[in-house]
N, C-alpha and C. Protein backbone atom coordinates (compact mmCIF):
# COMPACT_ATOMS: atom_id res chain seq x y z
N UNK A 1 -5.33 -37.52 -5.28
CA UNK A 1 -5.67 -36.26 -4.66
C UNK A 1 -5.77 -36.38 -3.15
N UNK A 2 -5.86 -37.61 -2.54
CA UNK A 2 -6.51 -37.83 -1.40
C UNK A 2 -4.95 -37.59 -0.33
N UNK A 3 -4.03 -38.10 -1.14
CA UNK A 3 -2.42 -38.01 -0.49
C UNK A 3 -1.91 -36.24 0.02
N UNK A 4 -2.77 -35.68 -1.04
CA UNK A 4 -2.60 -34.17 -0.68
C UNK A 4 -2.70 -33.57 1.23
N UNK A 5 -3.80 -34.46 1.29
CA UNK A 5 -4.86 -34.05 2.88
C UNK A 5 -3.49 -34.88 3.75
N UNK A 6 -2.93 -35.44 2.89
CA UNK A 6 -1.94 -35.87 4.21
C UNK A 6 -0.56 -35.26 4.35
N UNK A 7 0.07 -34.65 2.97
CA UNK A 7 1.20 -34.20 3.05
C UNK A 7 1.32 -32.44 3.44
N UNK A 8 -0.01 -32.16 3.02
CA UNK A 8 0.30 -30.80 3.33
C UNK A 8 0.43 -30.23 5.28
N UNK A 9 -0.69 -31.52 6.08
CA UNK A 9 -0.35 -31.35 7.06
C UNK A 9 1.00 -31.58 7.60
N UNK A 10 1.81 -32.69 7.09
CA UNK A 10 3.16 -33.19 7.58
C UNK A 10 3.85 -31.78 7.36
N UNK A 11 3.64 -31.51 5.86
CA UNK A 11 4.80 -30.51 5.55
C UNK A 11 4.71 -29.37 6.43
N UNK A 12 3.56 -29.01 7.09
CA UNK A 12 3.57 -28.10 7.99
C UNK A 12 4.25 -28.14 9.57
N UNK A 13 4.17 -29.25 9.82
CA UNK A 13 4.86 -29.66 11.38
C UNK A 13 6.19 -30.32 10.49
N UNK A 14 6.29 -30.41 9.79
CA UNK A 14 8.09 -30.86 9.90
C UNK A 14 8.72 -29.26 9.57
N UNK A 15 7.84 -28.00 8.95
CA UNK A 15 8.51 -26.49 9.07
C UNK A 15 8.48 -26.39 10.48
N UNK A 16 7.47 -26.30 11.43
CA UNK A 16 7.19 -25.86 12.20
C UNK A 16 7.95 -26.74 13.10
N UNK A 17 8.67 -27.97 13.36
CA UNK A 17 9.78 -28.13 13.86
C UNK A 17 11.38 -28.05 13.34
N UNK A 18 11.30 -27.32 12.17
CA UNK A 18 12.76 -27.09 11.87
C UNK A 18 12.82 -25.25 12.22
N UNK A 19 11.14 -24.80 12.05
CA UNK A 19 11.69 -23.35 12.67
C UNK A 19 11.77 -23.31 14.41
N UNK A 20 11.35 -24.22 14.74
CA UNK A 20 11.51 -24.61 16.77
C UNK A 20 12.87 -24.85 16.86
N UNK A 21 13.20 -25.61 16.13
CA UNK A 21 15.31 -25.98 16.46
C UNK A 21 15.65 -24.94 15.69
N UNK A 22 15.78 -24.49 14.66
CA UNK A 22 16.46 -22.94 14.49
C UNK A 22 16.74 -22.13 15.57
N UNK A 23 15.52 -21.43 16.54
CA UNK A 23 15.30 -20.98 17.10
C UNK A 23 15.76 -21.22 18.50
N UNK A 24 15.69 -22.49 19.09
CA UNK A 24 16.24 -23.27 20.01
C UNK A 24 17.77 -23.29 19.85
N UNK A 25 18.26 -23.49 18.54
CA UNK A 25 19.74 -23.28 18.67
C UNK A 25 20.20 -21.93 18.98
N UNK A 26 19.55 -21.10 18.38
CA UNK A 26 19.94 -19.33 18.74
C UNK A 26 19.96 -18.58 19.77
N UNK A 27 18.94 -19.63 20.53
CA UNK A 27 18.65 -19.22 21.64
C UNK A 27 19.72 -19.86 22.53
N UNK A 28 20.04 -20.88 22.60
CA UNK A 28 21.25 -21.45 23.51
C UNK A 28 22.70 -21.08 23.15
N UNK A 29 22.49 -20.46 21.99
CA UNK A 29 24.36 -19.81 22.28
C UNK A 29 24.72 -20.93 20.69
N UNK A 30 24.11 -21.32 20.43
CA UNK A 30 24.81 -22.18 19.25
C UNK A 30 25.50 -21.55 17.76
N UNK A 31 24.98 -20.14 17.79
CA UNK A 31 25.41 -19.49 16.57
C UNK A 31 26.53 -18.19 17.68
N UNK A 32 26.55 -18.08 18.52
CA UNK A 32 27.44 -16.61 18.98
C UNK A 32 28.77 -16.77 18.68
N UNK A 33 29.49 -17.77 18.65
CA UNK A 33 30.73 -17.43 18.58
C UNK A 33 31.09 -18.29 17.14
N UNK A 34 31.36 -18.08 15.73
CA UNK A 34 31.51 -19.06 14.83
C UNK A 34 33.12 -18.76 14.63
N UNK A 35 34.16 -17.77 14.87
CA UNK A 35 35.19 -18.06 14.72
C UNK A 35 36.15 -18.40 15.04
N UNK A 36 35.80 -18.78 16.66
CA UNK A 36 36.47 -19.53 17.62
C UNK A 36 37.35 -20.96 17.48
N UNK A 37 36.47 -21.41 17.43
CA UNK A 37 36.46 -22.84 16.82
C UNK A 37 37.50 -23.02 16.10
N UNK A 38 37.32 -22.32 14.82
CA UNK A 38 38.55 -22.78 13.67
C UNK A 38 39.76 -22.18 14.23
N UNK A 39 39.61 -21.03 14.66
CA UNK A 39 40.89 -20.88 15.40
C UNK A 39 41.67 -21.44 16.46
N UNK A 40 40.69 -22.16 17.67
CA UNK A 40 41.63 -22.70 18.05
C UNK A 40 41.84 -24.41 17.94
N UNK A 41 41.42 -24.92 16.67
CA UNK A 41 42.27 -26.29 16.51
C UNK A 41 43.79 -25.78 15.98
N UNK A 42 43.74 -24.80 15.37
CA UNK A 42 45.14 -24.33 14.80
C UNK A 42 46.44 -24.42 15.88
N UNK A 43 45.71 -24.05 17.59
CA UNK A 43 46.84 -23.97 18.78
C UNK A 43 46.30 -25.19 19.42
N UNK A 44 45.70 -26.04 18.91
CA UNK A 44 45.41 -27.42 19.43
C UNK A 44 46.73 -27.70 20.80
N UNK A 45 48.01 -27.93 20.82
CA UNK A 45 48.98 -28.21 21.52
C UNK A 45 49.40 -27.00 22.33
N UNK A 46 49.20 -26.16 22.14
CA UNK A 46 49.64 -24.91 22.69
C UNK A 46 48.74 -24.00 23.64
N UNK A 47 48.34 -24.73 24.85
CA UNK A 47 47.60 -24.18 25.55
C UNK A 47 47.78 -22.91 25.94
N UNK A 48 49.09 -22.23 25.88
CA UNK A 48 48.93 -20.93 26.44
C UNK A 48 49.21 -19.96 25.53
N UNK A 49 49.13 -20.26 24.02
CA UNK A 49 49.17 -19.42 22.92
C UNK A 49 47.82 -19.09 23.04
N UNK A 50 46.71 -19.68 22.88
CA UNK A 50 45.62 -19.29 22.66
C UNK A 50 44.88 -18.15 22.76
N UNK A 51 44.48 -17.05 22.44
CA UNK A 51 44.35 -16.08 23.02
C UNK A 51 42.76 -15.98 23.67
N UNK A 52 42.94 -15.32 24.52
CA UNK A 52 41.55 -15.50 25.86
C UNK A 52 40.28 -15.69 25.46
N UNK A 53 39.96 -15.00 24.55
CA UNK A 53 38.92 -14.93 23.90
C UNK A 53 38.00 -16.15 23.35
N UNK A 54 39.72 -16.54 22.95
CA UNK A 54 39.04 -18.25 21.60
C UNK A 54 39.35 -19.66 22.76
N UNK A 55 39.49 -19.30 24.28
CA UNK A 55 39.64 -20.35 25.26
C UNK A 55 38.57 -20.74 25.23
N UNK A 56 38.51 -22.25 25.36
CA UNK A 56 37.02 -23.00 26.45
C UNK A 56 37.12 -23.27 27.78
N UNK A 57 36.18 -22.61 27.82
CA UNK A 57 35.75 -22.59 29.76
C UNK A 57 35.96 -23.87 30.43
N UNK A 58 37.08 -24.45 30.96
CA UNK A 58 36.61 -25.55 31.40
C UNK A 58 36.13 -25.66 32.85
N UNK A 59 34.70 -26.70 33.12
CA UNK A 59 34.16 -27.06 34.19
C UNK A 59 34.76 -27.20 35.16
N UNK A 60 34.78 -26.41 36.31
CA UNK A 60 35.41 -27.35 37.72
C UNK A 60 34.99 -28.47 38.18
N UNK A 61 35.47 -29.54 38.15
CA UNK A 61 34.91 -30.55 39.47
C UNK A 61 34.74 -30.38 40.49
N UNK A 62 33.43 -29.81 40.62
CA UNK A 62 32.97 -29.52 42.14
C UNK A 62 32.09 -30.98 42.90
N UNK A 63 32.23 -31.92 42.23
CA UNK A 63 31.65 -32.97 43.28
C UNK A 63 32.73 -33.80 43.89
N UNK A 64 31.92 -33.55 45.11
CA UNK A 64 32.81 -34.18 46.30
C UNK A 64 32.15 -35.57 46.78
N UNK A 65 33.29 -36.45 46.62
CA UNK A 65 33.18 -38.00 46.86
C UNK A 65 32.84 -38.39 48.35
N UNK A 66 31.95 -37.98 48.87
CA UNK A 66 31.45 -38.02 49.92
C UNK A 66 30.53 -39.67 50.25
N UNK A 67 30.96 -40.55 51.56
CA UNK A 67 30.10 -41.57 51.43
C UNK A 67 29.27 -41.72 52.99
């Protein structure tokens, strides 16, 4: 009985960090776009088939090699 006093607290902080990353993912953009993706490994080679939408943004290199 005594194992009880210990699991029921765990089981509460291991919810209470799977509803923090739920939440954390939703919040950063991790669920907005889900059909992107599969679509564009399909134009994997074909960079300019892709249509605008299902592009990834790519980063500029803005650092300058300055010494």
């Amino acid at each position: 009985m005594e194992i009880v006093y210990l699991l029921i607290p765990v089981a509460i902080i291991l919810v209470a960090f799977a509803t923090w990353a739920f939440f954390y993912s939703v919040n950063s953009g991790q669920f907005d776009d889900l059909e992107s993706p599969a679509h564009r490994i399909l134009y994997d080679d074909d960079e300019d088939m892709i249509p605008e939408d299902a592009r990834v943004k790519k980063a500029s290199s803005s650092h300058s090699s300055e010494k």
